[in-house]
C-alpha atoms as a PDB file:
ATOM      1  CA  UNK A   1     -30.482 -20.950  -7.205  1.00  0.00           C
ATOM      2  CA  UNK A   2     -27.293 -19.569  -7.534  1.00  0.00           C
ATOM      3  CA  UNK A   3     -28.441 -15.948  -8.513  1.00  0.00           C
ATOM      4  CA  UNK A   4     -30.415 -16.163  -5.305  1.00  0.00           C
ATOM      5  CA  UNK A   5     -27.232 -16.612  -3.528  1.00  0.00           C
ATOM      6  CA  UNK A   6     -25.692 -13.847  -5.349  1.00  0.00           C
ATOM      7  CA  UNK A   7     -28.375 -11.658  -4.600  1.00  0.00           C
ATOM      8  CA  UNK A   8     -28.675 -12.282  -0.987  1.00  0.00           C
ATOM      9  CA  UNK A   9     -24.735 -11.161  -0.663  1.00  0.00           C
ATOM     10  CA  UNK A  10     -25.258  -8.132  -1.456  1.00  0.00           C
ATOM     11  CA  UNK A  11     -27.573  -6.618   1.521  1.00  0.00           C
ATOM     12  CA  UNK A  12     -25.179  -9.529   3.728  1.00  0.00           C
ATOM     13  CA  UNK A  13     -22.114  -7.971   2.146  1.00  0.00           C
ATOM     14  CA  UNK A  14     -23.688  -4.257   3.154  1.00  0.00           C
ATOM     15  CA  UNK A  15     -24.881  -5.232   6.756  1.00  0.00           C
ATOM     16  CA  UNK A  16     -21.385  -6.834   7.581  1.00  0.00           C
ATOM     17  CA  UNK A  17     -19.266  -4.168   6.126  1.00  0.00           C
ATOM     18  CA  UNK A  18     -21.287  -1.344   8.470  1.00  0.00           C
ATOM     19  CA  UNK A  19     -20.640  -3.402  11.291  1.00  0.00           C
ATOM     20  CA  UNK A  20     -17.479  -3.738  10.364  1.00  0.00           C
ATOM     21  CA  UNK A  21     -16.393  -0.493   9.950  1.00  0.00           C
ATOM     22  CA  UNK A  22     -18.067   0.589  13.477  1.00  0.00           C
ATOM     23  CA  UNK A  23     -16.015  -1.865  14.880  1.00  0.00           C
ATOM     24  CA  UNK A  24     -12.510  -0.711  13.352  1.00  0.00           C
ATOM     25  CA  UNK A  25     -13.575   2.821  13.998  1.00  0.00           C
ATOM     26  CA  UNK A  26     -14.455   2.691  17.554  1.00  0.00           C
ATOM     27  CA  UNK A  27     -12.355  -0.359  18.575  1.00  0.00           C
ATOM     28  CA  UNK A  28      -9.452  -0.875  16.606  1.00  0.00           C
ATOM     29  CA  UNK A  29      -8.226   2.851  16.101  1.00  0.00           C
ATOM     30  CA  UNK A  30      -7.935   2.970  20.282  1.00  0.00           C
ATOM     31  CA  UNK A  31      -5.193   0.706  20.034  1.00  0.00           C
ATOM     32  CA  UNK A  32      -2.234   1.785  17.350  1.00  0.00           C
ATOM     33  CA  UNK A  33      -0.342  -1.437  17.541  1.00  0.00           C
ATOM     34  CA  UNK A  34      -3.193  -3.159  16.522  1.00  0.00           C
ATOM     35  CA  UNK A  35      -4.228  -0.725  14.005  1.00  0.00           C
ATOM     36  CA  UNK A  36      -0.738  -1.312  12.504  1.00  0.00           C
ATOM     37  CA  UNK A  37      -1.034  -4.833  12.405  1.00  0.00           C
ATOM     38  CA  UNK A  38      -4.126  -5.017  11.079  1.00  0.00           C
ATOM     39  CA  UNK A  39      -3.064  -2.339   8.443  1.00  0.00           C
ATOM     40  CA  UNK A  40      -0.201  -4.681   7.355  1.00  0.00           C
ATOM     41  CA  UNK A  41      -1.849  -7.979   7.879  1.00  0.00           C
ATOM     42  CA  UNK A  42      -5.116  -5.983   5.234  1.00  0.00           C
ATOM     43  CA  UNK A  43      -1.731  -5.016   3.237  1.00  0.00           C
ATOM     44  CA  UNK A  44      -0.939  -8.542   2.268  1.00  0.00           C
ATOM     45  CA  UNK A  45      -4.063 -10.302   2.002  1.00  0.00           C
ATOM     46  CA  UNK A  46      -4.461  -7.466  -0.743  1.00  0.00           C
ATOM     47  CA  UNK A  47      -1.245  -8.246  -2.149  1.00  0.00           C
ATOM     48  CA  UNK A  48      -2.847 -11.693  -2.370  1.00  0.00           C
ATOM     49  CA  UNK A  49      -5.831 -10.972  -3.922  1.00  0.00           C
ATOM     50  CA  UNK A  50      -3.611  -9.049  -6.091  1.00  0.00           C
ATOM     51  CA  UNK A  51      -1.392 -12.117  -7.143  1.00  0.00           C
ATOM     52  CA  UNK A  52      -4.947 -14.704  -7.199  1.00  0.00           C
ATOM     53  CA  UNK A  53      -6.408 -12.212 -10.091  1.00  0.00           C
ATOM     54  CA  UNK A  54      -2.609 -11.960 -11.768  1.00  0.00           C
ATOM     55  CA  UNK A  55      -2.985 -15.857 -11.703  1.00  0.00           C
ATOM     56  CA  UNK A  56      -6.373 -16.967 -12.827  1.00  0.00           C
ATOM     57  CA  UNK A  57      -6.119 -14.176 -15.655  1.00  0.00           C
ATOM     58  CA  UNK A  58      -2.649 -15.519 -17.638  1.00  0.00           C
ATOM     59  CA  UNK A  59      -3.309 -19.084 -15.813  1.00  0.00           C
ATOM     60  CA  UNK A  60      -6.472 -19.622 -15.413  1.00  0.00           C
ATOM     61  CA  UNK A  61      -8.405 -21.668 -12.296  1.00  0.00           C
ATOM     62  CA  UNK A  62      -7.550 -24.887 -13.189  1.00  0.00           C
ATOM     63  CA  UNK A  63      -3.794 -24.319 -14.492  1.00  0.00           C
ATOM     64  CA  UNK A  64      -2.870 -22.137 -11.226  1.00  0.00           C
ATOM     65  CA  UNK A  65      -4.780 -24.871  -8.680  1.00  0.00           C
ATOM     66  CA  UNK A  66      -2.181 -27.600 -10.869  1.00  0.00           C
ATOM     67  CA  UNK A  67       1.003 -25.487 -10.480  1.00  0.00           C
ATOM     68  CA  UNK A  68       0.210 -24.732  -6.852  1.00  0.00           C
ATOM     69  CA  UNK A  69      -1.371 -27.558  -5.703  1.00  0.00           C
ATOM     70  CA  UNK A  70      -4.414 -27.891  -2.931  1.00  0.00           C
ATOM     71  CA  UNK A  71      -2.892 -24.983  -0.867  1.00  0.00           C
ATOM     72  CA  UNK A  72      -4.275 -22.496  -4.142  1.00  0.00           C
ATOM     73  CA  UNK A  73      -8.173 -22.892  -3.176  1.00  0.00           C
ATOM     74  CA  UNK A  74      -7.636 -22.580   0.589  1.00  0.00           C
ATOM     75  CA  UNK A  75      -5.693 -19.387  -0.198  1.00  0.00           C
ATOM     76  CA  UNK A  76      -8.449 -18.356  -2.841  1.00  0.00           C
ATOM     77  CA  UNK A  77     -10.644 -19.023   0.132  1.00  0.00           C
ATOM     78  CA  UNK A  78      -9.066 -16.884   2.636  1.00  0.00           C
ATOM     79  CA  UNK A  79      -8.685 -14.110   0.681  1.00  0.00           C
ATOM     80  CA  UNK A  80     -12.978 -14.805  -0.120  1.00  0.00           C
ATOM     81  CA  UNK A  81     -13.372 -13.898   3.388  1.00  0.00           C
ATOM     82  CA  UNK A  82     -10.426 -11.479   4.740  1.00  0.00           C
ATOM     83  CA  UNK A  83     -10.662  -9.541   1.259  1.00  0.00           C
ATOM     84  CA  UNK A  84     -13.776  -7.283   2.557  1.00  0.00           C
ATOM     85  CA  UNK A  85     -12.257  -6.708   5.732  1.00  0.00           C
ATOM     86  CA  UNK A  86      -9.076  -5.967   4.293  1.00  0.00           C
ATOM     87  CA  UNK A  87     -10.242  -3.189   2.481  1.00  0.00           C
ATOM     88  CA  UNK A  88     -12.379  -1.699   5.109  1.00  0.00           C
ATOM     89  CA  UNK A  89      -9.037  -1.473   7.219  1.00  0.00           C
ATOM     90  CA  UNK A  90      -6.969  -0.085   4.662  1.00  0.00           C
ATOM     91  CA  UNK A  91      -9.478   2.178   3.626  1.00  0.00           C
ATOM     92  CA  UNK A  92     -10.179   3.837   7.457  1.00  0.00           C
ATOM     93  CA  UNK A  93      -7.150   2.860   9.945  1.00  0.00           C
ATOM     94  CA  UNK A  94      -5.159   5.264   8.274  1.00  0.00           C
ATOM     95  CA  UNK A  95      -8.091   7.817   8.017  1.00  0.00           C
ATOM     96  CA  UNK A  96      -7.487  10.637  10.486  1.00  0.00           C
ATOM     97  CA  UNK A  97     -10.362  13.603   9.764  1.00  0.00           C
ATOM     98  CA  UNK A  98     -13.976  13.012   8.430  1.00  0.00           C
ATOM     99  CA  UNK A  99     -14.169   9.713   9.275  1.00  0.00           C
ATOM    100  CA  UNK A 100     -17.969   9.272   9.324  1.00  0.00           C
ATOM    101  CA  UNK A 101     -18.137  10.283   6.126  1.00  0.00           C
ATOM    102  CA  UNK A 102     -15.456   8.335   4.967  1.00  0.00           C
ATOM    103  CA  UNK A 103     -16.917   5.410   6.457  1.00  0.00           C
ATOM    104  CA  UNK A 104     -19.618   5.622   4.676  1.00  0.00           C
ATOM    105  CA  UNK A 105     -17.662   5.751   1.314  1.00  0.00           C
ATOM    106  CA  UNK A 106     -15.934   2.604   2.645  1.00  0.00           C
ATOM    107  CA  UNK A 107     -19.461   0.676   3.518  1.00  0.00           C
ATOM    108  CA  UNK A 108     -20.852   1.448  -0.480  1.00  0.00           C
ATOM    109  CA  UNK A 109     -16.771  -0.054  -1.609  1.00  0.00           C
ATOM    110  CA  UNK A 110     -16.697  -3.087   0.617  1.00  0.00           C
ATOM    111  CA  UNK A 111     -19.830  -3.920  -0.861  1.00  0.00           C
ATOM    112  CA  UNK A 112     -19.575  -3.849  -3.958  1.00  0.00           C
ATOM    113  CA  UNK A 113     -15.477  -5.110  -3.706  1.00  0.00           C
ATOM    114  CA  UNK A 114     -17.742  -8.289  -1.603  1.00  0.00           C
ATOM    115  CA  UNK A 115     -19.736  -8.875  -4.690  1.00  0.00           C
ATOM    116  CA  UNK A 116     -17.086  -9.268  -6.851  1.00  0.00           C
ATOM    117  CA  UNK A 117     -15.263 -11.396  -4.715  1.00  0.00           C
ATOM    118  CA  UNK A 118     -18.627 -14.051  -4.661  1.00  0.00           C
ATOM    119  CA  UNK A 119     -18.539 -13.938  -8.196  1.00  0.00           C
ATOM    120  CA  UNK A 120     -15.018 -14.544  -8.325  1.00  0.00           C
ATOM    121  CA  UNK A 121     -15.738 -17.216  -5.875  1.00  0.00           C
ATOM    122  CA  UNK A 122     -18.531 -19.005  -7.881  1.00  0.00           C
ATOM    123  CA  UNK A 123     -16.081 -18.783 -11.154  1.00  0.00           C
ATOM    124  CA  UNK A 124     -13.339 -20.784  -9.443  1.00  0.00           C
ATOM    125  CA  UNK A 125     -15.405 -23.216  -7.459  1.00  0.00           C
ATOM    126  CA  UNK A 126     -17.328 -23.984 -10.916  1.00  0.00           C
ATOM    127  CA  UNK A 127     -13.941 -24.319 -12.768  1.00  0.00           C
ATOM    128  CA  UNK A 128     -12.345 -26.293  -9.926  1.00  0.00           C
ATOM    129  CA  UNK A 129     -15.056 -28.809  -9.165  1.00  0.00           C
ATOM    130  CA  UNK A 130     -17.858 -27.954 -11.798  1.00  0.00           C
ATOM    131  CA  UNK A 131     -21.619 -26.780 -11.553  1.00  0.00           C
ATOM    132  CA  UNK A 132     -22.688 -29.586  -9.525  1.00  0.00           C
ATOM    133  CA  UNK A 133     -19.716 -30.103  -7.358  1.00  0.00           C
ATOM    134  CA  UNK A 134     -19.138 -33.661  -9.373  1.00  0.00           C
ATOM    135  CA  UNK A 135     -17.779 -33.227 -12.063  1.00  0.00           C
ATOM    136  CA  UNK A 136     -15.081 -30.219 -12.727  1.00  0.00           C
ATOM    137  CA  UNK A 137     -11.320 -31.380 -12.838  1.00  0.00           C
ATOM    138  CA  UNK A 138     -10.922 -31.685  -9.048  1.00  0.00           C
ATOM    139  CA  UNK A 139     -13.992 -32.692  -7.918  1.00  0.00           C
ATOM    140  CA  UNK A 140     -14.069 -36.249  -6.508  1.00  0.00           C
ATOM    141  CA  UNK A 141     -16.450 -37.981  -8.900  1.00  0.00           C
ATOM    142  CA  UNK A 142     -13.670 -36.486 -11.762  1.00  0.00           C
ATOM    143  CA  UNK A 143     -12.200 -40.035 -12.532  1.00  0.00           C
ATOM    144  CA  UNK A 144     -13.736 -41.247 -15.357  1.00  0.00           C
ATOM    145  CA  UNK A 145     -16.160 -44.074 -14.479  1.00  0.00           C
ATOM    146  CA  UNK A 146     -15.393 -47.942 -15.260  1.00  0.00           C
ATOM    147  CA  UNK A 147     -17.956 -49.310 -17.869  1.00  0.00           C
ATOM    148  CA  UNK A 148     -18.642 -52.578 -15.906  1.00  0.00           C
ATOM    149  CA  UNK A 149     -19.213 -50.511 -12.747  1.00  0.00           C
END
């Protein structure tokens, strides 16, 4: 079931980043403050991503959700979905001449930056709270059960 998932993310992952783009092209570039801050907010959730990867590599999923506590998954979950986004700004606020076509570049890169970021997503949720949800290190069925119970 999960490959279906996986699967389905892709076109989802395409769709969303066209739209996206469209909108950062013909909205967001109007207005240069907000270009900048969405620039510099992309900038750090980037950074983020940066550090997450820097983490579960030496650390691992379980190890870096210990040292930093609950606050790691929601992080790993907000870069999950400002990570595509992110990109797609950084790739086209800055972007002054052949836009269209550069948009287009930044669709077939947000897509494929979105499928890694599922599977990234599957690899922590699995080592976090296991296949099932029940019985990983953190899930809530991970004490271990009472033999008179």
């Amino acid at each position: 079931m999960e490959m279906f998932g996986i699967l389905f993310s892709i076109p989802v992952a395409f769709a969303a980043s066209v739209i996206y783009s469209l909108m950062v092209i013909f909205i967001v570039k109007r207005f240069p403050r907000l270009s900048q801050a969405f620039w510099w907010a992309s900038v750090l959730v980037l950074a983020g991503f940066l550090v997450e990867v820097i983490l579960l590599v030496t650390l691992g999923a379980v190890r870096s959700r210990g040292m930093l506590g609950p606050g790691f998954y929601g992080a790993h979950t907000a870069i999950f979905f400002l990570g595509t986004p992110a990109l797609a700004n950084l790739l086209l606020l800055r972007r002054q001449k052949s836009l269209l076509l550069w948009s287009c570049v930044t669709v077939v890169m947000c897509t494929t930056f979105a499928l890694g970021l599922v599977l990234l997503q599957y690899g922590v949720s699995e080592a976090l709270y296991g296949v099932d949800g029940d019985n990983g290190p953190y899930s809530v069925r991970s004490a271990p059960m009472q033999p008179w119970s």
